[in-house]
Protein backbone atom coordinates (compact mmCIF):
# COMPACT_ATOMS: atom_id res chain seq x y z
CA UNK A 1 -53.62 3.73 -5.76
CA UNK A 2 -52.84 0.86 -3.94
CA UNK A 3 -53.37 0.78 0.18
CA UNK A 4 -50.03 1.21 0.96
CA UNK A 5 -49.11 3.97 -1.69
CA UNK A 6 -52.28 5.68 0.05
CA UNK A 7 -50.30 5.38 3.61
CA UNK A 8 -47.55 6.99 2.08
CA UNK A 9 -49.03 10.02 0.64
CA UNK A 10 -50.51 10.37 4.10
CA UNK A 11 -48.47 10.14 6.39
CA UNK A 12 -47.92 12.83 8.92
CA UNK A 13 -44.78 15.56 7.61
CA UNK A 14 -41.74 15.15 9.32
CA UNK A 15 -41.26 17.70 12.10
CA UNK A 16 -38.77 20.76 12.22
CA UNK A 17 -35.10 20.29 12.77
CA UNK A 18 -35.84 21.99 16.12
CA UNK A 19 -38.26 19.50 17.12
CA UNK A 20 -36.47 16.56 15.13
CA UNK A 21 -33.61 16.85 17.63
CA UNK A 22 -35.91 16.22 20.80
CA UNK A 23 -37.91 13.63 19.79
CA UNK A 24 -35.61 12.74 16.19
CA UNK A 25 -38.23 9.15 16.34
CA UNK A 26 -41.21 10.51 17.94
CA UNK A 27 -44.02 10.39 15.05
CA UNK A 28 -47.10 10.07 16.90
CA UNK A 29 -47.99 6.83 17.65
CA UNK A 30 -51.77 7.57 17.66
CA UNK A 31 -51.72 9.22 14.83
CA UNK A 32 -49.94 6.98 12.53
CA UNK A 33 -52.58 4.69 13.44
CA UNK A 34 -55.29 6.45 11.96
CA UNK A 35 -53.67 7.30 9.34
CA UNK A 36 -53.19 3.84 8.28
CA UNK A 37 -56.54 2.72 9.69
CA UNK A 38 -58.07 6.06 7.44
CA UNK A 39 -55.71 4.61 4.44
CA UNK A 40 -57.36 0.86 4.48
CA UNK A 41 -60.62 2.19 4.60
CA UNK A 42 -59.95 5.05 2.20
CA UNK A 43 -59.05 1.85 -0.38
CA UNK A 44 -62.26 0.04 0.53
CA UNK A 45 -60.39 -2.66 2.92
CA UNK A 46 -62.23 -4.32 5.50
CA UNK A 47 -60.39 -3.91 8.29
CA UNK A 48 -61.09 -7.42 10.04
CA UNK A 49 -60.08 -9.17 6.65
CA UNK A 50 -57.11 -10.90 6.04
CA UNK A 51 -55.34 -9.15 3.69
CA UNK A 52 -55.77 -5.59 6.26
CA UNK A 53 -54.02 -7.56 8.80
CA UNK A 54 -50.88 -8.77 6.24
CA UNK A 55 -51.15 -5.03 4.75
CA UNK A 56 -50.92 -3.20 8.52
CA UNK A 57 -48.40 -6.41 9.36
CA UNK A 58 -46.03 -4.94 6.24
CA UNK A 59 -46.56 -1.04 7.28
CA UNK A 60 -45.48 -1.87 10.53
CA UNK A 61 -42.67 -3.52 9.80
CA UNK A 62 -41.34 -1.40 7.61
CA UNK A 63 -41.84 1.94 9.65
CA UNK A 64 -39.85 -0.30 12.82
CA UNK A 65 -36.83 -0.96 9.94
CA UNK A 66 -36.65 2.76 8.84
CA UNK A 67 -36.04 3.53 13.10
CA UNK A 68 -39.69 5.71 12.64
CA UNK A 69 -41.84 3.01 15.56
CA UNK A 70 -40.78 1.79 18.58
CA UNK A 71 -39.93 -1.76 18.11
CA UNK A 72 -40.83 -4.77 20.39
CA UNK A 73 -38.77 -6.20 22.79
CA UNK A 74 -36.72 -8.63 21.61
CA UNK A 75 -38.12 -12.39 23.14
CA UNK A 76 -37.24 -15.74 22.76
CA UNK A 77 -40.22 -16.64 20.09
CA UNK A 78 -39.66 -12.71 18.14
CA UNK A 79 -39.28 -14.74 15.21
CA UNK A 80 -43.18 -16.05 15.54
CA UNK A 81 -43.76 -12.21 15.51
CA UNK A 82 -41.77 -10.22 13.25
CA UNK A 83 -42.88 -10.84 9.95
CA UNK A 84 -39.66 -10.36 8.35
CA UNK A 85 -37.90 -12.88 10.52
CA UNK A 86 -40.07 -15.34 8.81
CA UNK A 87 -38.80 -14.05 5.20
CA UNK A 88 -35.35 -14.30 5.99
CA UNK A 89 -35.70 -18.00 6.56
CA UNK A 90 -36.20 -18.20 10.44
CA UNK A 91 -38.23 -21.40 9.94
CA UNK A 92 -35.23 -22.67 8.75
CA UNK A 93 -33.12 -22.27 11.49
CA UNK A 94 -31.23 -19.30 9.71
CA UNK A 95 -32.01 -16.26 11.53
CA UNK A 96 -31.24 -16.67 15.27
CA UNK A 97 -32.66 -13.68 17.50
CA UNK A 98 -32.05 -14.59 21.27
CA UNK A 99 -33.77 -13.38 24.10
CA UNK A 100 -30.39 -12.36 25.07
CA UNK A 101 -26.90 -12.05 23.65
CA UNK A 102 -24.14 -13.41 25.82
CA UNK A 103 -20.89 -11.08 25.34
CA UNK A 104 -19.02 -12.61 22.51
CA UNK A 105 -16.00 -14.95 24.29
CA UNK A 106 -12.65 -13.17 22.85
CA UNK A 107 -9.43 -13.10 24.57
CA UNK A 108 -8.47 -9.56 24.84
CA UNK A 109 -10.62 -6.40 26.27
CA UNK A 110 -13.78 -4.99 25.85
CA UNK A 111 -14.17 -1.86 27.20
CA UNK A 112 -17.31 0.77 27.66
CA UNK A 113 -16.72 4.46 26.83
CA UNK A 114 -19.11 7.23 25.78
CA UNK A 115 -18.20 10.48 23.64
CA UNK A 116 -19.96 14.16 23.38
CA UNK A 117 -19.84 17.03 20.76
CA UNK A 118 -22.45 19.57 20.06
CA UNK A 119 -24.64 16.85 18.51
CA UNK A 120 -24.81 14.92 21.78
CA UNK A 121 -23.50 11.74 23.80
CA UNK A 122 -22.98 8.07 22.32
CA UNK A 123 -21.90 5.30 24.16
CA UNK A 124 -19.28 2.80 22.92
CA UNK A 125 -17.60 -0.34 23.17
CA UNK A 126 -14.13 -0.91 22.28
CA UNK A 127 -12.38 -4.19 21.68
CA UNK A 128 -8.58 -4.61 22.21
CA UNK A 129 -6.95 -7.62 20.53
CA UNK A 130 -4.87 -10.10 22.43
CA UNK A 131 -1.37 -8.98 21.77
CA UNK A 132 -1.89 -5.45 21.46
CA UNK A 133 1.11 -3.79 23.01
CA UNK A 134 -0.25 -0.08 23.98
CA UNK A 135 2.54 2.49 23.32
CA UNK A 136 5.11 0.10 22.48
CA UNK A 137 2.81 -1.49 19.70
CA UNK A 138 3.83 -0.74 16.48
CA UNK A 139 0.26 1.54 14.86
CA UNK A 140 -2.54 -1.28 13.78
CA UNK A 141 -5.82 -1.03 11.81
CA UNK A 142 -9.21 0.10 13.29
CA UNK A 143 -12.46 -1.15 12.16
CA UNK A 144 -15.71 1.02 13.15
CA UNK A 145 -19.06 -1.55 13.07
CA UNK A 146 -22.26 -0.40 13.02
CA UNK A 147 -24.80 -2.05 14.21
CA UNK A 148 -28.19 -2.75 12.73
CA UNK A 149 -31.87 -1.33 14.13
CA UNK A 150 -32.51 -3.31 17.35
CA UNK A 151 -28.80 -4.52 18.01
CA UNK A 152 -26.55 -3.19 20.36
CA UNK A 153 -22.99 -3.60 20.56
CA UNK A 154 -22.73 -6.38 22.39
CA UNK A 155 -25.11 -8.21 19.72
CA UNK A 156 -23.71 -6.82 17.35
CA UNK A 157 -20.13 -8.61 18.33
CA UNK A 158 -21.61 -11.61 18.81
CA UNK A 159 -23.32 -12.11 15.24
CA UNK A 160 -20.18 -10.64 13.68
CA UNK A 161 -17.52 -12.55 15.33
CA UNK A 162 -15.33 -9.24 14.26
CA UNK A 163 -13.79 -9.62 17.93
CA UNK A 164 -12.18 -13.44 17.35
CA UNK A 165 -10.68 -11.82 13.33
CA UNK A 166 -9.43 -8.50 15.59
CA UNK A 167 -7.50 -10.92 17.58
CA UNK A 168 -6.20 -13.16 14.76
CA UNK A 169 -5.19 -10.14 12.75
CA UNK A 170 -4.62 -7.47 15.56
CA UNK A 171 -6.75 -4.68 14.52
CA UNK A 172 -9.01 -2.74 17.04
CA UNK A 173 -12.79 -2.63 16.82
CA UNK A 174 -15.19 0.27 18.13
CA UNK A 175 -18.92 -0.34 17.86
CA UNK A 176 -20.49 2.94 18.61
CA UNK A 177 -24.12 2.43 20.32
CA UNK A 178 -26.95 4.03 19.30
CA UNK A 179 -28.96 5.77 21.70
CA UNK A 180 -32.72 4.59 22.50
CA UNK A 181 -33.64 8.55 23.20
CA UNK A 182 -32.23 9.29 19.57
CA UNK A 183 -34.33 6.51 17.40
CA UNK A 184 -36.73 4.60 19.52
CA UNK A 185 -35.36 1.06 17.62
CA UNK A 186 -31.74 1.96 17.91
CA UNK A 187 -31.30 3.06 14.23
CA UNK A 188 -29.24 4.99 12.67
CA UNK A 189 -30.91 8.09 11.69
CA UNK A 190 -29.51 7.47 8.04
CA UNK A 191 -32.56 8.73 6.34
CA UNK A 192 -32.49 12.17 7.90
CA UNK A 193 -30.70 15.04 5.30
CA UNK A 194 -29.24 16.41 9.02
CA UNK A 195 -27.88 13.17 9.40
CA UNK A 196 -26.16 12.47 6.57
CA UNK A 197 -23.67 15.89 6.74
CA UNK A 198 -19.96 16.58 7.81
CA UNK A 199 -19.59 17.64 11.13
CA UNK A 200 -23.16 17.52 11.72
CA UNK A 201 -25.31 14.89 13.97
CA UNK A 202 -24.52 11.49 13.99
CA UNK A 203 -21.57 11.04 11.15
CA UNK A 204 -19.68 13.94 13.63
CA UNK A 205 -20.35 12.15 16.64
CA UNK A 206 -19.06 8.69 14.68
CA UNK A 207 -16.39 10.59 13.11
CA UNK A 208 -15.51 12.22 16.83
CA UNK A 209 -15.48 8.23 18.18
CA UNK A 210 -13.36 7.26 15.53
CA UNK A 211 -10.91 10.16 16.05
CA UNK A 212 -10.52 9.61 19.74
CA UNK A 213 -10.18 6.20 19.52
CA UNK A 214 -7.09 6.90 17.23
CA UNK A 215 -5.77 9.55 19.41
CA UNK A 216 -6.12 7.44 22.61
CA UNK A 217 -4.60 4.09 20.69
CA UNK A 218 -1.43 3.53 18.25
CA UNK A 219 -4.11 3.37 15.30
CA UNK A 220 -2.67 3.48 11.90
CA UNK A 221 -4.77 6.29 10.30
CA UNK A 222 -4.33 5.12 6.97
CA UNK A 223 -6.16 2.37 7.87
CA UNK A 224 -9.15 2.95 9.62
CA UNK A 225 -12.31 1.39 8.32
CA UNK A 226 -16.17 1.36 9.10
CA UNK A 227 -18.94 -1.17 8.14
CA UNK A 228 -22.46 -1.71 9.03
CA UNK A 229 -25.69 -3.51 8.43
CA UNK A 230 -28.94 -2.37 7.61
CA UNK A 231 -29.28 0.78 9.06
CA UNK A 232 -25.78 0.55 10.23
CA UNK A 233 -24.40 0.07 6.37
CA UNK A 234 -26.55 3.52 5.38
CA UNK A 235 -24.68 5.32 7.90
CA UNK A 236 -21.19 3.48 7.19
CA UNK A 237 -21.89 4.81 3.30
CA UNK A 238 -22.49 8.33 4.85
CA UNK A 239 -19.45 8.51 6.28
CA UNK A 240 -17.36 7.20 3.43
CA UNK A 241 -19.13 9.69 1.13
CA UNK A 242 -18.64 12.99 4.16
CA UNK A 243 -15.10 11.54 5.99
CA UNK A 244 -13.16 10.47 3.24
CA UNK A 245 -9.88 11.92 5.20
CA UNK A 246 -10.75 9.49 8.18
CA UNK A 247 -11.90 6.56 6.94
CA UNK A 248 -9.96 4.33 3.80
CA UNK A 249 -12.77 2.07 2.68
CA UNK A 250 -16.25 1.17 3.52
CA UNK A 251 -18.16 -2.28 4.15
CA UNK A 252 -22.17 -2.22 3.75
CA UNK A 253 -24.13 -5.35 4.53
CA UNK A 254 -28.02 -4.64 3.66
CA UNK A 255 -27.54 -1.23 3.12
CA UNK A 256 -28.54 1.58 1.19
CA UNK A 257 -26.93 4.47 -1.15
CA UNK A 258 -26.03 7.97 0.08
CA UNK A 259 -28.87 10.27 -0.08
CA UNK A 260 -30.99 7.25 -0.60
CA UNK A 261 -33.90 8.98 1.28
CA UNK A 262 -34.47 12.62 3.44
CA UNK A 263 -37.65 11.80 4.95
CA UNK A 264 -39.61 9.02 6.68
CA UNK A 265 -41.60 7.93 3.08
CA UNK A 266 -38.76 8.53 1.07
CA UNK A 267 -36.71 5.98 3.68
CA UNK A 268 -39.82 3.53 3.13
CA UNK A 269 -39.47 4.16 -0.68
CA UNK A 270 -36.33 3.39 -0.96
CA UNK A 271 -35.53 0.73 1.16
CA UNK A 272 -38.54 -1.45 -1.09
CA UNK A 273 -36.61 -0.51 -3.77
CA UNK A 274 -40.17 1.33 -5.53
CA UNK A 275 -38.67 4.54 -6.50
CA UNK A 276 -36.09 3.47 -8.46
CA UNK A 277 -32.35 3.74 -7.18
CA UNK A 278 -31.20 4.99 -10.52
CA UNK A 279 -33.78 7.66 -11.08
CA UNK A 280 -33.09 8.77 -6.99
CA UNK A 281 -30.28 11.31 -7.44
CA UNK A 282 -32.71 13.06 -10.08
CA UNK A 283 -35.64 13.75 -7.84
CA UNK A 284 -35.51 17.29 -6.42
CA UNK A 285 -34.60 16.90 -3.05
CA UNK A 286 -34.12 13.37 -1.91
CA UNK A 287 -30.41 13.63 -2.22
CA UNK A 288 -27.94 16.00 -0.51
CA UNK A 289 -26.45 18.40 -2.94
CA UNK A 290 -23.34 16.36 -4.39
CA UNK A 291 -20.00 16.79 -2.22
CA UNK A 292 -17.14 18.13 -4.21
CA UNK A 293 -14.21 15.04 -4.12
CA UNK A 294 -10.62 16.36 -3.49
CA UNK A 295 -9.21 12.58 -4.18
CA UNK A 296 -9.91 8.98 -5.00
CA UNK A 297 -13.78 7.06 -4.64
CA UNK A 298 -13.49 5.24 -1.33
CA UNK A 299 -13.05 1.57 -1.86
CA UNK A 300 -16.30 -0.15 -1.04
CA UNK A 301 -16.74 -3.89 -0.24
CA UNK A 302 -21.20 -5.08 -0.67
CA UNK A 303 -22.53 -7.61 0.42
CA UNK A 304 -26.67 -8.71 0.36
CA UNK A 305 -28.71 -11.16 0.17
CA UNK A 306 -31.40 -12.25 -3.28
CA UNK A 307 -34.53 -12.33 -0.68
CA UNK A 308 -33.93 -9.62 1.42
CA UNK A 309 -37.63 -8.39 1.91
CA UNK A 310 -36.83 -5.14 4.44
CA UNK A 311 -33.86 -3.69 2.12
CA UNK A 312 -34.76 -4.45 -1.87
CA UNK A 313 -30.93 -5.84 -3.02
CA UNK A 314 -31.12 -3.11 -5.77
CA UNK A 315 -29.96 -0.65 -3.28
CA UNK A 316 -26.81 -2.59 -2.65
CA UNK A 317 -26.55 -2.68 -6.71
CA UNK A 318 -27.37 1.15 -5.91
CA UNK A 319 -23.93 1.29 -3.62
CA UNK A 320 -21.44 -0.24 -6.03
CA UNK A 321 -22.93 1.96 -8.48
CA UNK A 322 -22.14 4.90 -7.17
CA UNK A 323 -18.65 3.51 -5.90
CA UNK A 324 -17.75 2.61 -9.33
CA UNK A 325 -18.63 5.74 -10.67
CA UNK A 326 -16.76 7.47 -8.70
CA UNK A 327 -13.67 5.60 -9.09
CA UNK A 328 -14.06 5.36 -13.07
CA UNK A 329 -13.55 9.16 -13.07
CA UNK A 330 -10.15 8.51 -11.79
CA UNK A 331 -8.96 5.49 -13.64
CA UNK A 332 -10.78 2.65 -15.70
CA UNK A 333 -11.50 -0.31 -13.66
CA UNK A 334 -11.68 -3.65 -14.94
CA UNK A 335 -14.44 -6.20 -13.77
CA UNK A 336 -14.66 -10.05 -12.86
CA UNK A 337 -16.90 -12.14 -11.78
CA UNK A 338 -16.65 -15.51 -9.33
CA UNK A 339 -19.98 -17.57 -9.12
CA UNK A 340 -19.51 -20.15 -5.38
CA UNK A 341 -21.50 -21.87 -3.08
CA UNK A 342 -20.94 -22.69 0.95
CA UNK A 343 -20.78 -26.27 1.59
CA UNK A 344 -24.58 -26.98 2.41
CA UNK A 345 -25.33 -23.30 2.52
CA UNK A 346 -25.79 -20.08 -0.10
CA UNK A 347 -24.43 -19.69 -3.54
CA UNK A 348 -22.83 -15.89 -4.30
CA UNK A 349 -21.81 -14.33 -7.07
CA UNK A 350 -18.62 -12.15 -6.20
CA UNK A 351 -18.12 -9.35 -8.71
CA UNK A 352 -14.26 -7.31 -8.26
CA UNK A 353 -13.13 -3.93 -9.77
CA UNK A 354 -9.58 -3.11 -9.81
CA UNK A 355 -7.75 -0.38 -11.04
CA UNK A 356 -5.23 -0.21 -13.81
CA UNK A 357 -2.66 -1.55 -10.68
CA UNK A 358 -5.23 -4.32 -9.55
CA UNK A 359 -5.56 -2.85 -6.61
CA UNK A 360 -9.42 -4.20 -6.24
CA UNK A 361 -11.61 -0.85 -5.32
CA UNK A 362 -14.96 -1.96 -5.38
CA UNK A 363 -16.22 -5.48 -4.25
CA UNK A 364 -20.05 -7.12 -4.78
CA UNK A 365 -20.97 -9.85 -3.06
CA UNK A 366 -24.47 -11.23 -4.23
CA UNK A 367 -25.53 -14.26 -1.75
CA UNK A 368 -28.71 -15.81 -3.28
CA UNK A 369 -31.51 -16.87 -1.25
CA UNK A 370 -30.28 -15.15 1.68
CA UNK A 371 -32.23 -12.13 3.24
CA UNK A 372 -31.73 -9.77 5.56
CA UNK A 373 -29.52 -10.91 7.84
CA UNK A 374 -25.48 -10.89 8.55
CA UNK A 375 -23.66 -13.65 5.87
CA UNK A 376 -21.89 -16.30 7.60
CA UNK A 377 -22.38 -14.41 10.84
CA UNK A 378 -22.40 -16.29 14.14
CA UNK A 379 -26.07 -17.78 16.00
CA UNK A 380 -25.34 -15.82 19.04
CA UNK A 381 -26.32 -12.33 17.47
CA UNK A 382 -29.32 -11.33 15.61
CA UNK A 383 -30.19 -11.23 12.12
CA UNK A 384 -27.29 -13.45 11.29
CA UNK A 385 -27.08 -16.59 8.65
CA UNK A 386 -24.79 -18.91 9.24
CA UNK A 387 -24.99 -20.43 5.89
CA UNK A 388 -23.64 -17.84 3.62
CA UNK A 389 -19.95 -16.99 3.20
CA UNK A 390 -18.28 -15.00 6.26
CA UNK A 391 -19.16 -11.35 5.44
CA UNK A 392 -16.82 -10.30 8.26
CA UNK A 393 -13.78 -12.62 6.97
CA UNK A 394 -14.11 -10.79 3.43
CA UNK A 395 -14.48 -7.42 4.69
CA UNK A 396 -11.25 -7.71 7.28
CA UNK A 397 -9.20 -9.13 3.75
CA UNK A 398 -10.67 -6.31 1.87
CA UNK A 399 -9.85 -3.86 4.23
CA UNK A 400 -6.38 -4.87 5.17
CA UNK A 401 -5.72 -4.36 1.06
CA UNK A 402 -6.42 -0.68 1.34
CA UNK A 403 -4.62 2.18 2.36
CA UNK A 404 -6.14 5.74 2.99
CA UNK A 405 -3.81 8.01 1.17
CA UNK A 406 -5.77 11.61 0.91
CA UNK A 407 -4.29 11.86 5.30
């Protein structure tokens, strides 16, 4: 057994739901210390060698990703730091993670709001486009983005540029913040079974944003949307899988499937890509019991990158997958496939599904070389590449196809 399989099959239980909802990122610092410094020697590492240092370097890493260690501040040289920033092609001027994120310059209004249930209080920001007309506008789209672990909204804007499309295509955008108190690196708690349930924890309390939002705004609810990244696109599958009624398609950037994980080494599993994505939904217990669907699959848009090193690109395979799937039950889709290249940037390989209408249901979007980072996403976020094709471009067309007709 390798060092890191060793960690693994230590690692401290995660605590009761009681306890979970107190401290829902809290496993002891201390203790997951010796547990890995126990692991490395368990495995005959010295721990003053190089490869300790790379091995604890990776374990860290991941456990910040999954939202289960308190990340570092984000600093002007992170990228020196965080080994992952390195992967992802910061040395090449890819991956751009500023000490700070000026608030992205957009013509209309971005406001700050916060929402409560009985799962608790998020804070969020909501962007009104240029032209929109309040109760005299006739009812326009409404994207939900979800940001990735260590982002915030305002980042999260920035990278995105999702503000600048909201105001060429007059949609609204609501970018729900996750609390510090609730995952000590801002991440979604996607990995959590509590977590990924109707009207329970954090898909209720994104659901309750969304709802609000539509009740307090001339939102057409046929088309309401959410994407994410990372973290962010686990949660944004969630919610297409338990809020089918409220939301008419799904984008994922770097994500992973529903029910991918329902603990902290299952999370770590998965997001490597080591237990298999297609042998997941057979392992007793790492998936939710299957919901029962009273309509269509959700349409799903993918995108991820060949070298991401913190989310293994089979899990966005994993996502389109399942979408297809699901849709095949209803009608039989038929598949093409696009191979491109940005001018001085990524190659992709765009793979469609339609149904027997061409209405396309399912989109992949396969961006080679790239890692984990937004595609075609703007310098002044984090964990953005400007050289692949604009993610948030594709998703907005996408979107604006669909139509949420279960309401």
């Amino acid at each position: 057994m390798n060092p890191l399989a060793r960690l693994l099959a230590h690692l401290p239980k995660s605590k009761p739901a009681a306890t979970a909802r107190r401290q829902p990122h809290a496993l002891d610092t201390e203790r997951i210390t010796e547990t890995i410094d126990r692991a490395l020697a368990s495995a005959g590492v010295d721990q003053q060698a190089g490869p300790a240092k790379g091995i604890r370097a990776t374990i860290e890493h991941a456990l910040r990703q999954a939202g289960l260690r308190q990340a570092e501040p984000i600093t002007a040289d992170r990228t020196a730091m965080d080994p992952a920033a390195d992967a992802i092609g910061a040395r090449r001027g890819r991956v751009v993670v500023p000490s700070a994120t000026p608030v992205p310059a957009a013509g209309g209004e971005f406001l700050n709001r916060s929402f409560n249930n009985q799962a608790g209080t998020r804070a969020y920001k909501l962007y009104i486009p240029i032209g929109y007309a309040g109760a005299a506008s006739k009812p326009v789209p409404l994207i939900v983005m979800l940001h990735g672990c260590t982002q915030t909204p305002d980042d999260f804007a920035a990278g995105t540029r999702m503000n600048a499309l909201a105001d060429a295509h007059g949609f609204l955008v609501v970018y729900p913040a996750q609390a510090a108190r609730d995952n000590g690196s801002r991440c979604w708690n996607w990995f959590r079974v509590g977590d990924q349930l109707r009207e329970r924890g954090e898909p209720s309390l994104i659901a309750g944003i969304t709802r609000a939002v539509a009740s307090d705004y001339r939102i057409d609810e046929r088309r309401v949307f959410v994407a994410g990244l990372s973290a962010g696109a686990a949660m944004a599958v969630i919610l297409g899988e338990t809020y089918p009624d409220v939301f008419a398609a799904v984008g994922a950037h770097s994500g992973l499937p529903f029910g991918a994980a329902h603990d902290v080494p299952s999370a770590l599993a998965a997001m490597k890509g080591s237990a298999g994505m297609t042998g997941l939904a057979g392992l007793p217990g790492t998936r939710p019991p299957p919901r029962e669907r009273t309509g269509p699959a959700i349409p799903t848009i993918v995108f991820h990158g060949t070298a991401d090193r913190t989310v293994d690109q089979r899990n966005g395979l994993a996502i389109v997958h399942d979408a297809t799937s699901a849709a095949a039950g209803n009608a039989r889709l038929q598949a093409s496939s696009h191979e491109g290249k940005v001018e001085g940037g990524h190659g992709y390989t765009r793979e469609v599904f339609t149904d027997p209408a061409a209405q396309p249901i399912v989109e992949l979007w396969i961006v080679h070389g790239a890692g984990h980072a937004w595609s075609g996403g703007s310098a002044q976020g984090t964990y953005t590449d400007p050289s692949g094709p604009d993610a948030s471009a594709e998703m907005v067309r996408f979107f604006l196809q669909q139509r949420n007709g279960r309401g």
